[in-house]
N, C-alpha and C. Protein backbone atom coordinates (compact mmCIF):
# COMPACT_ATOMS: atom_id res chain seq x y z
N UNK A 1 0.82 -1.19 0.00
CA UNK A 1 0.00 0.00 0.00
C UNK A 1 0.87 1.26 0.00
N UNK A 2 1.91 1.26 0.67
CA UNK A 2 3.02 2.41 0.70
C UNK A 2 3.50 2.78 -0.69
N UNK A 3 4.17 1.73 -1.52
CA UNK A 3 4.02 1.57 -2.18
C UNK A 3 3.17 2.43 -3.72
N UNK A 4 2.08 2.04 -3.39
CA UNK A 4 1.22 2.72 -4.05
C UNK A 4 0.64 4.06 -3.35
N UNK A 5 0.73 4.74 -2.66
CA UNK A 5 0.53 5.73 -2.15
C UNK A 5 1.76 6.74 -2.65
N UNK A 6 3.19 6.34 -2.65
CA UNK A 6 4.06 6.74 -2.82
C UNK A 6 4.54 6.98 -4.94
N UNK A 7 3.98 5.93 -5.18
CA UNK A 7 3.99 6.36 -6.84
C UNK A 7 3.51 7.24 -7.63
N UNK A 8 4.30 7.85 -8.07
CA UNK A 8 4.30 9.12 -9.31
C UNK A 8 3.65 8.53 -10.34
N UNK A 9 2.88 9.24 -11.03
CA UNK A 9 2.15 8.73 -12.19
C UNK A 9 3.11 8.91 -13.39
N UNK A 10 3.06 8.37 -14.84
CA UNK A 10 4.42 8.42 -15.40
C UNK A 10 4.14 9.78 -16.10
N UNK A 11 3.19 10.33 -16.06
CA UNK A 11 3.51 11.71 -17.23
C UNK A 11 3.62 12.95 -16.01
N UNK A 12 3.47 12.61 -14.87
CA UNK A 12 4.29 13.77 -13.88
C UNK A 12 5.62 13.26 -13.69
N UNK A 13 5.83 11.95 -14.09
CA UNK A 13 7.27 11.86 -13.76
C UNK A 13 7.98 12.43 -15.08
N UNK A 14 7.43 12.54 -15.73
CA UNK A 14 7.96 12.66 -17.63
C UNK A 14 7.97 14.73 -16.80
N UNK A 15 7.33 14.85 -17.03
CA UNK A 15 7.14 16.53 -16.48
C UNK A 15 8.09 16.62 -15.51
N UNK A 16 8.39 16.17 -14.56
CA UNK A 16 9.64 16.75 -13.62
C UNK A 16 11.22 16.48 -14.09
N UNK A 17 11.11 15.11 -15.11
CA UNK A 17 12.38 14.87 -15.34
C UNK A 17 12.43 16.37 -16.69
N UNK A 18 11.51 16.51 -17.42
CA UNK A 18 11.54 17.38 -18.52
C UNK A 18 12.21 18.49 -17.40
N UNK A 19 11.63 19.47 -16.64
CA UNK A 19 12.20 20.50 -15.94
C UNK A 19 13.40 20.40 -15.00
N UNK A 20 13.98 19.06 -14.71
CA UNK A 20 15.53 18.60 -14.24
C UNK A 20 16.30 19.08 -15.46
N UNK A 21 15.89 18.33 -16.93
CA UNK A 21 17.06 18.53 -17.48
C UNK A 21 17.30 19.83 -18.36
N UNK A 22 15.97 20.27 -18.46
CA UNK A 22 16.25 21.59 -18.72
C UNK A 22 16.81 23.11 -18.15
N UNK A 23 16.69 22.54 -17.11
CA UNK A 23 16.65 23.57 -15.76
C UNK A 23 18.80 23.21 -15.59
N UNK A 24 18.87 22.00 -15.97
CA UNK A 24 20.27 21.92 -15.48
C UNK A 24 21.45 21.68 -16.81
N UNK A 25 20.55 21.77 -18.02
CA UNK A 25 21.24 22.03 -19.05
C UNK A 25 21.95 23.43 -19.05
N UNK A 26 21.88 24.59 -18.46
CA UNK A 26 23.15 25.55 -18.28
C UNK A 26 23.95 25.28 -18.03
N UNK A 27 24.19 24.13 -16.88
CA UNK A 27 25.57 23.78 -16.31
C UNK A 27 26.06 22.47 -16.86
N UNK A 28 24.94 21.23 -17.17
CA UNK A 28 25.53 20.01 -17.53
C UNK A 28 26.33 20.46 -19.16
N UNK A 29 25.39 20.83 -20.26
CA UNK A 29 26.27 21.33 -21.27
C UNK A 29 27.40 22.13 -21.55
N UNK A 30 27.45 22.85 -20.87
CA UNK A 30 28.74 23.10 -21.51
C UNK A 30 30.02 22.51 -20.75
N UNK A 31 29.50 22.07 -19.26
CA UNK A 31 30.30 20.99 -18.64
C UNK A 31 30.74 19.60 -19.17
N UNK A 32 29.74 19.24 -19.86
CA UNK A 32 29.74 18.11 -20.82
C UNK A 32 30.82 18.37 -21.95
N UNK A 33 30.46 19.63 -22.89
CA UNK A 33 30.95 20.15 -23.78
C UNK A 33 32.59 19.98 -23.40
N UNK A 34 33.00 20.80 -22.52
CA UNK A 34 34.51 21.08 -22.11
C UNK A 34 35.23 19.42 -21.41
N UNK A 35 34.31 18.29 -21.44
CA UNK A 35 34.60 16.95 -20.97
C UNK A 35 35.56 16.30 -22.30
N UNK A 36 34.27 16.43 -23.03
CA UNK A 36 34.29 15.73 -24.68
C UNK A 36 35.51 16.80 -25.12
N UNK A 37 35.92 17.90 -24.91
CA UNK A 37 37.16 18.81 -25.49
C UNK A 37 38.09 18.07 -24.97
N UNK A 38 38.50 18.29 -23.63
CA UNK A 38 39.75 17.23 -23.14
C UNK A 38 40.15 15.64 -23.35
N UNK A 39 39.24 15.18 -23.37
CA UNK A 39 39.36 13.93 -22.82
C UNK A 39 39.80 13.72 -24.65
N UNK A 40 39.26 14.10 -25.21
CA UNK A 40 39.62 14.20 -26.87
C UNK A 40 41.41 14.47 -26.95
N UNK A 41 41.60 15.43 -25.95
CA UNK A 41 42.96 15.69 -26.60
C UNK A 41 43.92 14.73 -25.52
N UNK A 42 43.40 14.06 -24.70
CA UNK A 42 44.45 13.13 -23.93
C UNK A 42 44.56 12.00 -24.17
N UNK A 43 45.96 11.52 -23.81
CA UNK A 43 46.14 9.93 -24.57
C UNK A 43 46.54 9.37 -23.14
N UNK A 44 45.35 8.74 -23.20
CA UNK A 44 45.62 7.01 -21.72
C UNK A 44 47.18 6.37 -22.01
N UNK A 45 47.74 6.24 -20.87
CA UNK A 45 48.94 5.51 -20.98
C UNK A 45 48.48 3.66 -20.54
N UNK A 46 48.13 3.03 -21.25
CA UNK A 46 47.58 2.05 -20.95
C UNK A 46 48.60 0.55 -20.23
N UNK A 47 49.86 1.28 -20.77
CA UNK A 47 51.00 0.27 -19.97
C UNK A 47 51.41 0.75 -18.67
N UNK A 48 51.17 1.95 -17.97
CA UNK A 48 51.16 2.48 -16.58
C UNK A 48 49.83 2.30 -15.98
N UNK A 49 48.60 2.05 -16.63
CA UNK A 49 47.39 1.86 -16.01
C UNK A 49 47.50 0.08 -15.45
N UNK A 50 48.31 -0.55 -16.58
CA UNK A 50 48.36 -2.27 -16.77
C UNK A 50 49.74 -2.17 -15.28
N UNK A 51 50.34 -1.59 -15.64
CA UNK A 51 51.68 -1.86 -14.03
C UNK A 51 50.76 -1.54 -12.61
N UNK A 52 50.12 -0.71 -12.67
CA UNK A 52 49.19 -0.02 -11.53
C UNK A 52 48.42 -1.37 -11.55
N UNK A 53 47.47 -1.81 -12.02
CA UNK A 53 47.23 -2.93 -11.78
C UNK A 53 47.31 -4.27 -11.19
N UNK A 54 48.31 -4.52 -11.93
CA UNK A 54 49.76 -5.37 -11.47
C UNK A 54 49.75 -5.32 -9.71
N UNK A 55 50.45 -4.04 -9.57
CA UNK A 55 50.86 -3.82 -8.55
C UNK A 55 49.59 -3.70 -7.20
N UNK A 56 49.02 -3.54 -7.90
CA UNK A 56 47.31 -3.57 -6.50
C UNK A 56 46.91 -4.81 -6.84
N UNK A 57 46.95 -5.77 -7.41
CA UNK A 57 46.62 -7.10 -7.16
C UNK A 57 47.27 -8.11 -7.02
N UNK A 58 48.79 -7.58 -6.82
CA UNK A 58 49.75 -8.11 -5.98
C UNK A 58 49.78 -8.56 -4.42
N UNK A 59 49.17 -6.63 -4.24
CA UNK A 59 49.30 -6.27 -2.70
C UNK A 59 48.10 -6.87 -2.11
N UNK A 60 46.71 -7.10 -2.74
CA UNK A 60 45.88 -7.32 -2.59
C UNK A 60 46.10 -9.08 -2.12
N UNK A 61 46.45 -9.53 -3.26
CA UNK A 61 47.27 -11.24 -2.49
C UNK A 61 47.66 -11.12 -1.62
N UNK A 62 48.19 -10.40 -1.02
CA UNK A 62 49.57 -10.62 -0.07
C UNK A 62 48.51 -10.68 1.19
N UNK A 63 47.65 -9.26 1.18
CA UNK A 63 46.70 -9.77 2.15
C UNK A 63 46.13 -10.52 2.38
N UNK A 64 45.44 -10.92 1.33
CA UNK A 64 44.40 -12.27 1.75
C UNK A 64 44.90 -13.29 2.17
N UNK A 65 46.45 -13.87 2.15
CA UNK A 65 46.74 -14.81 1.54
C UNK A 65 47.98 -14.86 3.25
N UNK A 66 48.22 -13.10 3.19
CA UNK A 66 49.00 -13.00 4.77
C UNK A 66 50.17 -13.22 3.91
């Protein structure tokens, strides 16, 4: 019963999410925008991400294992 007392009908839920994302499109876009700029111009070092790895599931044995 809580439950159902507590449920949003779906076209007020469609109506509040509509005024979330519009209301927060000033800040998510061009925050978004300047994401997709960087992340564009950086290159993952994927053999220091693979050693980092390595190395935390090393340490991670050592514990479990004592």
């Amino acid at each position: 019963m809580a439950a159902q007392i507590a449920e949003v009908p779906g076209p007020t839920m469609a109506a509040l999410k509509r005024i979330y994302v519009t209301g927060a499109a000033a800040v998510t876009r061009p925050a978004l925008a300047a994401e997709q700029a960087i992340a564009g111009t950086h290159q993952t070092d994927t053999d220091e991400l693979a050693a980092r790895y390595a190395e935390i599931s090393e340490r991670n044995r050592r514990q479990i294992h004592g």
